[in-house]
C-alpha atoms as a PDB file:
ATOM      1  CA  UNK A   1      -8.549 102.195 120.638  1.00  0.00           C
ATOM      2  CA  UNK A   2      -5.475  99.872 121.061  1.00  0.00           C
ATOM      3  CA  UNK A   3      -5.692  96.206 120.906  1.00  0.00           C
ATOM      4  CA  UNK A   4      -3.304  93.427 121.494  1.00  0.00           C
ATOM      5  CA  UNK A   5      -3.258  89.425 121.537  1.00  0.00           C
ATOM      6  CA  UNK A   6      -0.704  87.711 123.153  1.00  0.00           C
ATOM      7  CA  UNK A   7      -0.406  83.456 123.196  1.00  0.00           C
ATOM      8  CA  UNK A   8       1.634  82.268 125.840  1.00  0.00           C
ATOM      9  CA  UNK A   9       3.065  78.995 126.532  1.00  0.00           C
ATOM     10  CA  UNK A  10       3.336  77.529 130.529  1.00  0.00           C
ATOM     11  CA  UNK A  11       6.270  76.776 131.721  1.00  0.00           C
ATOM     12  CA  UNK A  12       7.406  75.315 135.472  1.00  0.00           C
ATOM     13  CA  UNK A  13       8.379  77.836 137.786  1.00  0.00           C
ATOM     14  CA  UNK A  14      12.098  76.567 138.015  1.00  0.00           C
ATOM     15  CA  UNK A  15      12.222  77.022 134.392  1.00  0.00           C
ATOM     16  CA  UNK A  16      11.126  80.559 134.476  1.00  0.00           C
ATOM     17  CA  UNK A  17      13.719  82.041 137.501  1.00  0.00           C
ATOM     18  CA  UNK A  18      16.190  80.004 135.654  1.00  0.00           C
ATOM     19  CA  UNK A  19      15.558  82.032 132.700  1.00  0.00           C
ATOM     20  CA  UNK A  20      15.440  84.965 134.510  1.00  0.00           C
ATOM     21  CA  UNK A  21      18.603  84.455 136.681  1.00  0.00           C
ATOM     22  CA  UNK A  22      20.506  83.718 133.089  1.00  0.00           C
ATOM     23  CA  UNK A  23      19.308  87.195 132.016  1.00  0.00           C
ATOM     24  CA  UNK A  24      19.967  89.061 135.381  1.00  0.00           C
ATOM     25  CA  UNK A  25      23.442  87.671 135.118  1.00  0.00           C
ATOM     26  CA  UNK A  26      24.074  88.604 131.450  1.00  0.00           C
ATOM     27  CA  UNK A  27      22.640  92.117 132.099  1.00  0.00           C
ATOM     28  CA  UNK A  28      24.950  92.532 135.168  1.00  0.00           C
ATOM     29  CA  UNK A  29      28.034  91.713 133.257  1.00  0.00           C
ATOM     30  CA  UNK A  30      27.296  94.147 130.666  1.00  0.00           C
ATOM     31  CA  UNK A  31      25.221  96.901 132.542  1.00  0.00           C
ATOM     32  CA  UNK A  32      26.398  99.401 134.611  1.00  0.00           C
ATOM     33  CA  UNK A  33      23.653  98.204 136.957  1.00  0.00           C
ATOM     34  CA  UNK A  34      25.746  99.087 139.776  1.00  0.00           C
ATOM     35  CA  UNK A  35      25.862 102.922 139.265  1.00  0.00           C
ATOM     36  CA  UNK A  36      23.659 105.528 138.974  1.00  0.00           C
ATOM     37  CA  UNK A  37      22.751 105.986 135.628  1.00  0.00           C
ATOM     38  CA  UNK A  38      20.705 108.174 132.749  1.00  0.00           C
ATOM     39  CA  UNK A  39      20.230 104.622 131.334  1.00  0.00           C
ATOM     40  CA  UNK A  40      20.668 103.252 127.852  1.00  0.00           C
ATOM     41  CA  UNK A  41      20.876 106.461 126.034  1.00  0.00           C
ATOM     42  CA  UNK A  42      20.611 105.715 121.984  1.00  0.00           C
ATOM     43  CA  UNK A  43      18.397 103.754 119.603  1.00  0.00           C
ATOM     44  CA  UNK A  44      20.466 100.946 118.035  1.00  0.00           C
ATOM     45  CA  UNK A  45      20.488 102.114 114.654  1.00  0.00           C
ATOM     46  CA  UNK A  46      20.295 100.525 110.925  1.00  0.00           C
ATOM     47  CA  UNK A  47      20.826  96.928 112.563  1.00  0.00           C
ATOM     48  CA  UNK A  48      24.226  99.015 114.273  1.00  0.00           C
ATOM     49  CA  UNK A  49      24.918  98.917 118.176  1.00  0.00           C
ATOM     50  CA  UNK A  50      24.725 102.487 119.260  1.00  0.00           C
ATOM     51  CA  UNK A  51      27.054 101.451 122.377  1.00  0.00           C
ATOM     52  CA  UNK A  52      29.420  99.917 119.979  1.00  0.00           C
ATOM     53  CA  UNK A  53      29.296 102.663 117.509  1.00  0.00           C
ATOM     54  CA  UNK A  54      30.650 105.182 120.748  1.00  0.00           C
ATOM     55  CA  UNK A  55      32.980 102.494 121.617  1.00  0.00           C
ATOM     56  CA  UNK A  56      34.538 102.641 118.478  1.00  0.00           C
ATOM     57  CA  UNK A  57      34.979 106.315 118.850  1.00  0.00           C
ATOM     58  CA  UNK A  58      37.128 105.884 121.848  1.00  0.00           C
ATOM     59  CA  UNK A  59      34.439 107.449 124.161  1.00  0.00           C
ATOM     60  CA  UNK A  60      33.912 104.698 126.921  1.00  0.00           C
ATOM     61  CA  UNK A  61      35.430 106.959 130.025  1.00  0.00           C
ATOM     62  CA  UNK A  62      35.076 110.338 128.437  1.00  0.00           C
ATOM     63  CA  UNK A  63      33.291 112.871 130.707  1.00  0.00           C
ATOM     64  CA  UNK A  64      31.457 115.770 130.694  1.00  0.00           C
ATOM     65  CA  UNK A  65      31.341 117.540 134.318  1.00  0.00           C
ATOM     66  CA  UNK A  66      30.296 114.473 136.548  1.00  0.00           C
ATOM     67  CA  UNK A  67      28.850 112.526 133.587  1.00  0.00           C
ATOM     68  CA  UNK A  68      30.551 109.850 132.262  1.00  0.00           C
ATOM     69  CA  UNK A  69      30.462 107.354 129.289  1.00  0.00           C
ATOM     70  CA  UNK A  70      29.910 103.718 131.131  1.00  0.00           C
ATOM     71  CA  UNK A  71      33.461 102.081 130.845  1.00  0.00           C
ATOM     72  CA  UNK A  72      31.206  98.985 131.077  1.00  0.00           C
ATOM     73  CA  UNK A  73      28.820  99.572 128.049  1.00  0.00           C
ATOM     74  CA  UNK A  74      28.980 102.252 126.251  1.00  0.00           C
ATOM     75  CA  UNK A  75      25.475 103.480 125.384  1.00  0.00           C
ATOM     76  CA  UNK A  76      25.142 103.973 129.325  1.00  0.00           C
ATOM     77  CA  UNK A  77      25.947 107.371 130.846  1.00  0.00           C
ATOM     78  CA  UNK A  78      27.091 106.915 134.627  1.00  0.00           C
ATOM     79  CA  UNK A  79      26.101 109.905 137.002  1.00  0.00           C
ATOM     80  CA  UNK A  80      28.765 110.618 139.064  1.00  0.00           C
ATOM     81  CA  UNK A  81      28.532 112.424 142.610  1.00  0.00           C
ATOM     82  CA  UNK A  82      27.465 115.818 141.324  1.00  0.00           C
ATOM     83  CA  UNK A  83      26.159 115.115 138.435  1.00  0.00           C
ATOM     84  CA  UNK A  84      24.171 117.534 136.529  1.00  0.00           C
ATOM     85  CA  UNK A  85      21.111 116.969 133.652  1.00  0.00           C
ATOM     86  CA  UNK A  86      23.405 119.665 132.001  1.00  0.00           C
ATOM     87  CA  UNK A  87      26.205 117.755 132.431  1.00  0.00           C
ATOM     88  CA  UNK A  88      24.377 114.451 130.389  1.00  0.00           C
ATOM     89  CA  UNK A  89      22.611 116.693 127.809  1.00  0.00           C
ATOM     90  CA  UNK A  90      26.401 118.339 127.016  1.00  0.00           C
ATOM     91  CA  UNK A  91      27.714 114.539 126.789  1.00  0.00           C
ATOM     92  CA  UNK A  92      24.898 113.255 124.772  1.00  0.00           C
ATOM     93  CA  UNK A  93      25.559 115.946 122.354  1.00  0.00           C
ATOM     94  CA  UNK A  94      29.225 115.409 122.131  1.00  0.00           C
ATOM     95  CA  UNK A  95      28.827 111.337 121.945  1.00  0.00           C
ATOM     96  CA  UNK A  96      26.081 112.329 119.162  1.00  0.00           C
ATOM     97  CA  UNK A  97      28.712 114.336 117.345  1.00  0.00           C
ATOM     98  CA  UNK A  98      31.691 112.224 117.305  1.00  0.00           C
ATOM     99  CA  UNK A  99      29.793 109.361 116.152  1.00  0.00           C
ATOM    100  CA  UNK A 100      28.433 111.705 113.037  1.00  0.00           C
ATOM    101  CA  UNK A 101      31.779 112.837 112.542  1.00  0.00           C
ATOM    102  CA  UNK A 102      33.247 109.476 112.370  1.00  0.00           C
ATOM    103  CA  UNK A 103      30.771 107.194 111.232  1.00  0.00           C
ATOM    104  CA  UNK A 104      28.079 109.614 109.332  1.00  0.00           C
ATOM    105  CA  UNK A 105      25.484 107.800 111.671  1.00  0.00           C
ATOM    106  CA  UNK A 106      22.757 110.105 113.848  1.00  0.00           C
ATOM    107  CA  UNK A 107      22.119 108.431 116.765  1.00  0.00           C
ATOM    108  CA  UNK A 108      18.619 109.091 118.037  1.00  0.00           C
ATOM    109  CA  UNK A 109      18.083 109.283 121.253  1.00  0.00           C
ATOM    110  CA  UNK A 110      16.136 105.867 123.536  1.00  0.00           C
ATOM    111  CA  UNK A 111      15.413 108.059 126.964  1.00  0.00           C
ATOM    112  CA  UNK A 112      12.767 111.324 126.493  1.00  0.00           C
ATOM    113  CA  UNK A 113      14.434 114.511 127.946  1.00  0.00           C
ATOM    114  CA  UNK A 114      11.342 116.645 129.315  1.00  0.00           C
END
């Protein structure tokens, strides 16, 4: 069995959609929340950015088929008209590589692939 306590503070209603408007906003700028998407792909890893670790490899852009590396962030893969699960699973595997290669760094993977 699996137990949890949680204390929570009240807050006005106002205070609350502001807070959620100021995340919405912040999430929009650095989502690709406008595109289809396999979602945030990696784990951040050993306090590292996983989206700025494939940034750094020159990635953002780079496709596989009709998956591509968000130009937005960089941990996002975009599905593209015709996009294939083939097509993300080949990407993941060549982001995962390139960021060994470079940085010695194995990104594990956020999303479950059944």
């Amino acid at each position: 069995m699996l137990a949890g306590q949680f204390e929570l503070e009240p807050d006005s209603p106002e205070a609350i959609v502001k807070r959620m408007r100021k995340i919405w906003i912040t999430k929009k700028a650095s989502q690709p929340l406008g595109f289809q998407s396999a979602g945030c792909i990696f784990k951040n890893t050993r306090g590292l950015s996983a989206g700025l670790l494939i940034e750094q490899t020159g990635l953002k852009g780079a496709k596989v088929g009709s998956a591509e590396v968000s130009e937005r962030h960089a941990n996002f893969i975009v599905a593209n008209p015709g996009c294939t699960a083939r097509d993300v699973l080949r990407l993941i595997d060549m982001i995962r590589s390139r960021v060994g290669e470079k940085f010695g760094v194995e990104l594990e993977l956020e999303i479950k692939v059944w």
